[in-house]
N, C-alpha and C. Protein backbone atom coordinates (compact mmCIF):
# COMPACT_ATOMS: atom_id res chain seq x y z
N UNK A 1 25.00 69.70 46.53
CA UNK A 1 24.05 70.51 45.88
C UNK A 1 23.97 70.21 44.40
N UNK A 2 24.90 70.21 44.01
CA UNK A 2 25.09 69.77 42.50
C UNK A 2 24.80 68.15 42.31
N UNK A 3 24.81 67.56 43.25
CA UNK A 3 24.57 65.94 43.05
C UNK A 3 22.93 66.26 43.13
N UNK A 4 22.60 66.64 44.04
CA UNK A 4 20.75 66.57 43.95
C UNK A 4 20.37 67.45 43.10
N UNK A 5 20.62 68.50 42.32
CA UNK A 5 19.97 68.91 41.27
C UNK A 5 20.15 67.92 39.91
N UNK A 6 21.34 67.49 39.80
CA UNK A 6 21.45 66.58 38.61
C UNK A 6 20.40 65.12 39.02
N UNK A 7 20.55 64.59 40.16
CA UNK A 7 19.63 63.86 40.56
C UNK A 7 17.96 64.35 39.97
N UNK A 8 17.81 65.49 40.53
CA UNK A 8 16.26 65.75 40.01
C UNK A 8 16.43 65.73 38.64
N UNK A 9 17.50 66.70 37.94
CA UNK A 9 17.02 66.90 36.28
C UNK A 9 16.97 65.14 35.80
N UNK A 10 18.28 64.05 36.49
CA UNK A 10 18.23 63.24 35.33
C UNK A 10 17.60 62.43 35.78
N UNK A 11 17.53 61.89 37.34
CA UNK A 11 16.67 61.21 38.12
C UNK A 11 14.75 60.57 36.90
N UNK A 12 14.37 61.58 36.44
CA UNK A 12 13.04 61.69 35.76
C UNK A 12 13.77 60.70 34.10
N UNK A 13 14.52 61.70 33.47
CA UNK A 13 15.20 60.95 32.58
C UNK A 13 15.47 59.76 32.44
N UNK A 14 16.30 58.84 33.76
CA UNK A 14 16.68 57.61 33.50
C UNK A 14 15.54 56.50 33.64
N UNK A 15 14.48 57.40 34.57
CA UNK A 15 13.36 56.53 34.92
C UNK A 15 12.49 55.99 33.35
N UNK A 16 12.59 56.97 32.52
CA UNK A 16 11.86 57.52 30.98
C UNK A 16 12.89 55.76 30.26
N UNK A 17 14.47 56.42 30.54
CA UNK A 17 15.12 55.35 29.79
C UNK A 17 14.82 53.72 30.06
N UNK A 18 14.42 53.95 31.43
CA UNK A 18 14.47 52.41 31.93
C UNK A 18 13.35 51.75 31.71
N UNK A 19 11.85 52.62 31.73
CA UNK A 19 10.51 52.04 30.87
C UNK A 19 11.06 52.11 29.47
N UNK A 20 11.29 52.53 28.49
CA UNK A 20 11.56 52.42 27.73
C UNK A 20 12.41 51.28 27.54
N UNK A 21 13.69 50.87 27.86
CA UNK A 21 14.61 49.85 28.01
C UNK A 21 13.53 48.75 28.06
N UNK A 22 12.89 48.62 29.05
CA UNK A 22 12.24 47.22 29.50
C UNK A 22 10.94 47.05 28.33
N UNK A 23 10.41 48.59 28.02
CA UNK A 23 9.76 48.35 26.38
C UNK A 23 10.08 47.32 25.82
N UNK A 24 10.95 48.09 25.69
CA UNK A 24 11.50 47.20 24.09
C UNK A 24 12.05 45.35 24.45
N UNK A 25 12.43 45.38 25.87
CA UNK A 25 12.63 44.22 26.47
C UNK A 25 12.01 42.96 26.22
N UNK A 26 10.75 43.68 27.01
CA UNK A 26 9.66 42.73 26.66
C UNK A 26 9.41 42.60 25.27
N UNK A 27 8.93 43.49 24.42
CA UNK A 27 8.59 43.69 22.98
C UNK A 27 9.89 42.15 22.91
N UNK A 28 10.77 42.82 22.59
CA UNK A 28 11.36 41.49 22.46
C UNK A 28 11.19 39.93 22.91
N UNK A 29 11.13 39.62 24.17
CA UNK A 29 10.94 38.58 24.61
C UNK A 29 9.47 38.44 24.19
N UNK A 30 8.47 38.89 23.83
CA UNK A 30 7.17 38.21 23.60
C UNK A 30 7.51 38.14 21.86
N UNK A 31 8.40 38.57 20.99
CA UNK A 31 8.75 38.14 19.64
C UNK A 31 9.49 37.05 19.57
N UNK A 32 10.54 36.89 20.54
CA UNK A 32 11.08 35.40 20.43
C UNK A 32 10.44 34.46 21.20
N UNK A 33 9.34 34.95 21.97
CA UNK A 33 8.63 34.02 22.58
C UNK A 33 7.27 33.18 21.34
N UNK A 34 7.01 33.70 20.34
CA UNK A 34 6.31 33.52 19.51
C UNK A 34 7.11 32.34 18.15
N UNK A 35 7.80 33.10 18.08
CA UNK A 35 8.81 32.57 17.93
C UNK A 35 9.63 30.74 17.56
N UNK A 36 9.41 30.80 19.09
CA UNK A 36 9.83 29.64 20.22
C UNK A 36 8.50 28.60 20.18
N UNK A 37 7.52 29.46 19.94
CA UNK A 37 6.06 28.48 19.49
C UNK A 37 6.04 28.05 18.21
N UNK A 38 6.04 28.66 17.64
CA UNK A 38 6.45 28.10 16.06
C UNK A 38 7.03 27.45 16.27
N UNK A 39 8.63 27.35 16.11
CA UNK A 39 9.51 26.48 16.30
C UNK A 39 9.18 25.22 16.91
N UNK A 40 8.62 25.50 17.71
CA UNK A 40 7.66 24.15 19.15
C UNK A 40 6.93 23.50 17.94
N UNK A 41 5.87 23.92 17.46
CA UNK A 41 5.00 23.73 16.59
C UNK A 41 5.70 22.99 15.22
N UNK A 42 6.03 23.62 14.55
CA UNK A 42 7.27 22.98 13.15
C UNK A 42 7.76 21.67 14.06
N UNK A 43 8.32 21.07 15.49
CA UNK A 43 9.09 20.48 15.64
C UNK A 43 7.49 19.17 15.87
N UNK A 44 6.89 19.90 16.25
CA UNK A 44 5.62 18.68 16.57
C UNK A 44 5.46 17.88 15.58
N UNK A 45 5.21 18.52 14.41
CA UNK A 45 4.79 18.17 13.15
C UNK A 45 5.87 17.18 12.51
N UNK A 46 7.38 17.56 12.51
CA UNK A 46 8.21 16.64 12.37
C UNK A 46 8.28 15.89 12.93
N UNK A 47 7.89 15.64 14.23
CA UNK A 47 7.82 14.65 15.25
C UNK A 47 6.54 13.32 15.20
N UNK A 48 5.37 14.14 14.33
CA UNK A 48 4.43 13.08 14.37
C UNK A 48 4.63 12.23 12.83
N UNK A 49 5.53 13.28 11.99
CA UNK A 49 5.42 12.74 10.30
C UNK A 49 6.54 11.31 10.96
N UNK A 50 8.61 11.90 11.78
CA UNK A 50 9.20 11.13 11.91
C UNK A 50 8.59 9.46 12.68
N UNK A 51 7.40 9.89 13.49
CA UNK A 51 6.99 8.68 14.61
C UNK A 51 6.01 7.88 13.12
N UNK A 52 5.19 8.49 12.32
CA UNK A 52 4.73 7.49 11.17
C UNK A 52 5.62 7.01 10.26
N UNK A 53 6.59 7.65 9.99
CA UNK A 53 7.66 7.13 9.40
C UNK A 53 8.23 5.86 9.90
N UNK A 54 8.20 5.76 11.33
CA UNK A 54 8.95 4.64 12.10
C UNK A 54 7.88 3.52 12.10
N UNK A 55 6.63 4.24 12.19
CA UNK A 55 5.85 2.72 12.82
C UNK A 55 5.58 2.67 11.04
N UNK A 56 5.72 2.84 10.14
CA UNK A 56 5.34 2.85 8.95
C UNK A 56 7.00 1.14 8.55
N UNK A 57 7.86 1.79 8.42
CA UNK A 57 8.96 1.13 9.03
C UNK A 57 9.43 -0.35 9.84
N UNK A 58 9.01 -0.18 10.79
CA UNK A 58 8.15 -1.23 11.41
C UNK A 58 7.80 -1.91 11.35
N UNK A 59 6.46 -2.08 10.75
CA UNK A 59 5.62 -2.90 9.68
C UNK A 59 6.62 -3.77 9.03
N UNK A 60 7.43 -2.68 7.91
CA UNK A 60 7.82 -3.32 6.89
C UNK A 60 8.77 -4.31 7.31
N UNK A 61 9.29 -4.05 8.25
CA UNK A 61 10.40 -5.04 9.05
C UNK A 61 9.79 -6.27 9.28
N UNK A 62 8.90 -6.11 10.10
CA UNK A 62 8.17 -7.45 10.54
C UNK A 62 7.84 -8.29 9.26
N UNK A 63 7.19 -7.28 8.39
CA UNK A 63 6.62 -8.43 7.39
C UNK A 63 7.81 -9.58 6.72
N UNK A 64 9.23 -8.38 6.39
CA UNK A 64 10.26 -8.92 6.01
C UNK A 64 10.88 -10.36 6.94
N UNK A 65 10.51 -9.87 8.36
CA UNK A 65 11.01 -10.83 9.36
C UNK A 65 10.05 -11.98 8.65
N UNK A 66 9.05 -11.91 9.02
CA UNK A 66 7.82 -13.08 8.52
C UNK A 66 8.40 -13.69 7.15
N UNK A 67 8.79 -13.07 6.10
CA UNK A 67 9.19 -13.49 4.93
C UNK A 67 10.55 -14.53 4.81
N UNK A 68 11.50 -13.66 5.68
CA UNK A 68 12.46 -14.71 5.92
C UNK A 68 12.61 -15.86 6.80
N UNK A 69 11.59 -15.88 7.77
CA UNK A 69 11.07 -17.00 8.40
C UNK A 69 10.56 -18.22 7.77
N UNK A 70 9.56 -17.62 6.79
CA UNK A 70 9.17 -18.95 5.75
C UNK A 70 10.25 -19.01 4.69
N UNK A 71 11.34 -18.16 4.45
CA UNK A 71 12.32 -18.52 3.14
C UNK A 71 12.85 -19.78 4.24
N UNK A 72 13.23 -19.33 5.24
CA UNK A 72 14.22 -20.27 5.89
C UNK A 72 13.76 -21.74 6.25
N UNK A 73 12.61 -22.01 6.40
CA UNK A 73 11.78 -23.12 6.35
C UNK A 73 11.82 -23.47 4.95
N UNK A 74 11.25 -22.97 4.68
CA UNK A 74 11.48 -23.50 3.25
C UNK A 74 12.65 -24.39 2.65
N UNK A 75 13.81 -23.55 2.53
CA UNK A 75 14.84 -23.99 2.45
C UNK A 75 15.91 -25.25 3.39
N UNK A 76 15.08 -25.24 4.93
CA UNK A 76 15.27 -26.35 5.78
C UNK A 76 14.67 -27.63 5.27
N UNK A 77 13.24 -27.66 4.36
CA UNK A 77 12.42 -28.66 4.30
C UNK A 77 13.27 -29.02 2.94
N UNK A 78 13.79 -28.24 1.95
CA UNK A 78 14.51 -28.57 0.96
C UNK A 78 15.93 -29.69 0.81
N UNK A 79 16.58 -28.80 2.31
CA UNK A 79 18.08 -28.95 2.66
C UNK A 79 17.16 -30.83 3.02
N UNK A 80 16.66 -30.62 4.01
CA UNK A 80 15.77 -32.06 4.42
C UNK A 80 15.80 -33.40 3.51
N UNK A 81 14.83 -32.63 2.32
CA UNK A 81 14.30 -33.69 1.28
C UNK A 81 15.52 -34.29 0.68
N UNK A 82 16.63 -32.79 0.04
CA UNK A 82 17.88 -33.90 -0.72
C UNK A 82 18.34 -34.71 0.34
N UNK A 83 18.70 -34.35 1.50
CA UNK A 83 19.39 -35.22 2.46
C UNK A 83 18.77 -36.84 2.30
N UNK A 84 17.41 -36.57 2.23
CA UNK A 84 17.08 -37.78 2.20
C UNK A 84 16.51 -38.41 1.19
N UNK A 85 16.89 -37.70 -0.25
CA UNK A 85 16.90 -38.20 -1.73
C UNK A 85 18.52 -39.17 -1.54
N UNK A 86 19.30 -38.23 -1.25
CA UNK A 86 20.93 -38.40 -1.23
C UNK A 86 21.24 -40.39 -0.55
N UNK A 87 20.51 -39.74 1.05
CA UNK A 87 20.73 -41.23 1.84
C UNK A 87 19.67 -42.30 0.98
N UNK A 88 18.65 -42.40 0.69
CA UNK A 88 17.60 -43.16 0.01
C UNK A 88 18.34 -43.95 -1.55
N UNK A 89 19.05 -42.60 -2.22
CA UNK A 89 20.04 -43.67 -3.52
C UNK A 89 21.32 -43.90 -2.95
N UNK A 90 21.73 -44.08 -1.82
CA UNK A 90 23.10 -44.45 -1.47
C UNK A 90 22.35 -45.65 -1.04
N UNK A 91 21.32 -45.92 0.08
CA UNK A 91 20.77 -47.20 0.29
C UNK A 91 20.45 -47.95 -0.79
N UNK A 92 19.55 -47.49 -1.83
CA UNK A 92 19.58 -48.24 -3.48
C UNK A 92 20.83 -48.63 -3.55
N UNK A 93 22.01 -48.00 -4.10
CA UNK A 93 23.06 -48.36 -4.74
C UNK A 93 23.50 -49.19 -3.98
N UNK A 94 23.87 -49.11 -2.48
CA UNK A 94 24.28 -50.46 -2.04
C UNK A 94 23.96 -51.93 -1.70
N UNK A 95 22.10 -51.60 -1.70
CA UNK A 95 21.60 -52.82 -2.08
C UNK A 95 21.45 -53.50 -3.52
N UNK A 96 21.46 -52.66 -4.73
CA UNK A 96 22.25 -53.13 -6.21
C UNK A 96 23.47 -53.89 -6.01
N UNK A 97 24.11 -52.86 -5.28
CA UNK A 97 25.85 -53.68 -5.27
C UNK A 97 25.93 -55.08 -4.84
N UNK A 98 25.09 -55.18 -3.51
CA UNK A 98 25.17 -56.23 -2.79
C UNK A 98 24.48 -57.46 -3.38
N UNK A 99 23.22 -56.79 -4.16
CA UNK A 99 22.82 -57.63 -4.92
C UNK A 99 23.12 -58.35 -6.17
N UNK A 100 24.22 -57.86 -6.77
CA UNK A 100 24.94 -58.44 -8.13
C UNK A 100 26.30 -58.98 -7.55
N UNK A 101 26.53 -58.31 -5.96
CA UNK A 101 27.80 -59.33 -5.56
C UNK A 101 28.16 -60.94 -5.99
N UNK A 102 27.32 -61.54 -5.87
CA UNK A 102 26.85 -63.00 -6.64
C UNK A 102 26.62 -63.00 -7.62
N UNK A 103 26.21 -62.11 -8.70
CA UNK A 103 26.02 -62.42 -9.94
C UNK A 103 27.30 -62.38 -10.67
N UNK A 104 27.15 -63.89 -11.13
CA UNK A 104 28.61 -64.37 -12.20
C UNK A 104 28.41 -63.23 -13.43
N UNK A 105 27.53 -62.77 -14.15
CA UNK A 105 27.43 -62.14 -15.33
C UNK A 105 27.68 -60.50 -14.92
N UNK A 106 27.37 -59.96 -13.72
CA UNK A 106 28.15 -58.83 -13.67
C UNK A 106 29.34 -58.84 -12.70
N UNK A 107 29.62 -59.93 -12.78
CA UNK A 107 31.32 -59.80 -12.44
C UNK A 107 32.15 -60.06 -13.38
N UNK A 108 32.01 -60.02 -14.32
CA UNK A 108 32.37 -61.03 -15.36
C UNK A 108 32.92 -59.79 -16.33
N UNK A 109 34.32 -59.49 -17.03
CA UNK A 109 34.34 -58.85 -17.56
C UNK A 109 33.94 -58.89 -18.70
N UNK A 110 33.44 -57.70 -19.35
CA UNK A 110 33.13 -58.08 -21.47
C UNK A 110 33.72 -56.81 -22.19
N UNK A 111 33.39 -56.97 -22.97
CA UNK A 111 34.27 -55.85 -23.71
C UNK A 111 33.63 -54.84 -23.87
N UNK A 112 34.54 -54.28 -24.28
CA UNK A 112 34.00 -51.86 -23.66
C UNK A 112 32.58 -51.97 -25.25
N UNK A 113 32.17 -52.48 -26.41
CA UNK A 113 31.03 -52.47 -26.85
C UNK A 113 29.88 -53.32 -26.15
N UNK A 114 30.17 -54.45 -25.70
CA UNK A 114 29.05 -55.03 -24.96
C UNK A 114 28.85 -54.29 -23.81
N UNK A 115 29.72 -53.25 -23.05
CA UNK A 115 29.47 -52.74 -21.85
C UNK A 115 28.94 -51.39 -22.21
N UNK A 116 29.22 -50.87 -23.23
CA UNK A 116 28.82 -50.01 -23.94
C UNK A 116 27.18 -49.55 -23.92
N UNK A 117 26.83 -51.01 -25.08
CA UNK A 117 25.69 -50.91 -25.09
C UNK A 117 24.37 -51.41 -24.02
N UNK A 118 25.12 -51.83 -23.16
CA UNK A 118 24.41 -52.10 -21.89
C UNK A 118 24.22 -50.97 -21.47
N UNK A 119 25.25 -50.11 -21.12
CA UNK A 119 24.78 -48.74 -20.67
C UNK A 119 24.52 -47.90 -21.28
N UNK A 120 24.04 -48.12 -22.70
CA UNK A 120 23.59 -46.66 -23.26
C UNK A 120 22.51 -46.43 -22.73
N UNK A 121 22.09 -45.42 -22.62
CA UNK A 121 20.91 -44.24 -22.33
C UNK A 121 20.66 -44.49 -20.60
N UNK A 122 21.51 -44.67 -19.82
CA UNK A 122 21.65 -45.14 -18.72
C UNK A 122 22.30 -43.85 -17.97
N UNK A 123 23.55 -43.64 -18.41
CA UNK A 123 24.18 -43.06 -18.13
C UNK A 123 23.28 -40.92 -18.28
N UNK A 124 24.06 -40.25 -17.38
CA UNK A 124 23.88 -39.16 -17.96
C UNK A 124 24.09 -38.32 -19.40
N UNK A 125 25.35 -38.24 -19.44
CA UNK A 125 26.32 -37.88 -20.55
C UNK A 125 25.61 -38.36 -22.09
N UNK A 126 24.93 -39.44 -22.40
CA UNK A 126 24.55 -40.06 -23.24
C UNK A 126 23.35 -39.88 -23.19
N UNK A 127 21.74 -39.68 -22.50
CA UNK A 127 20.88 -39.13 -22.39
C UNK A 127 20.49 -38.47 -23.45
N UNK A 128 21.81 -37.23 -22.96
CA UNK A 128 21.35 -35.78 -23.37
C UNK A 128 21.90 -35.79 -25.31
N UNK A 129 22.66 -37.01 -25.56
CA UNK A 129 22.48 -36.90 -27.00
C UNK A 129 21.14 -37.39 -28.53
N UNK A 130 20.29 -38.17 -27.59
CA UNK A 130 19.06 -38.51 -28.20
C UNK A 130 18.02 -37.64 -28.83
């Protein structure tokens, strides 16, 4: 008897608490649901600035790639040319050599002024004092 009268008095009551409860429930979940859009939204925006950032990025890479592609050519056609400045006066010099092999006058020793002045301005070192 006492269980079903408290039933009726609070029975009405808890029903009051429990719309209410789920009030505010929802109220809530549609504020963090708003929320959660923003947030969505803010993250889009970082998402399309970070993706131009990259292909922005990108670019710059490639061009750099392209740049060091022709440094490196470059520097192959260089490495190239001395190689074959280098072999070209080693072939000179040994056809000089071979060619004064027979000559009595440069086998011939003379003295450090006659050899001197044969080689002035010949040499490097001496060049650069004129």
């Amino acid at each position: 008897m006492i269980g079903t009268l408290v039933s009726k008095i609070a029975g009405p009551r808890i029903l009051i608490g429990l719309i209410l409860a789920s009030a505010l429930a929802i109220g809530s979940m549609g504020y963090l649901l708003l929320e959660a859009k923003e947030a969505a939204g803010s993250a889009e925006a970082l998402n399309r600035q970070l993706t131009s950032s990259l292909q922005q990025q990108e670019e710059e890479r490639q061009i750099l790639r392209r740049a060091m592609a022709r440094r490196e050519q470059t520097v192959a056609a260089v490495l190239a040319e001395r190689d074959a400045a280098v072999a070209e006066t080693s072939k000179t010099r040994s056809q000089l050599n071979e060619a004064l092999s027979d000559d009595q006058c440069a086998n011939t020793d003379h003295p450090g002024a006659v050899s001197d002045s044969l080689q002035y301005n010949t040499r490097s070192d001496r060049a650069d004092e004129d």
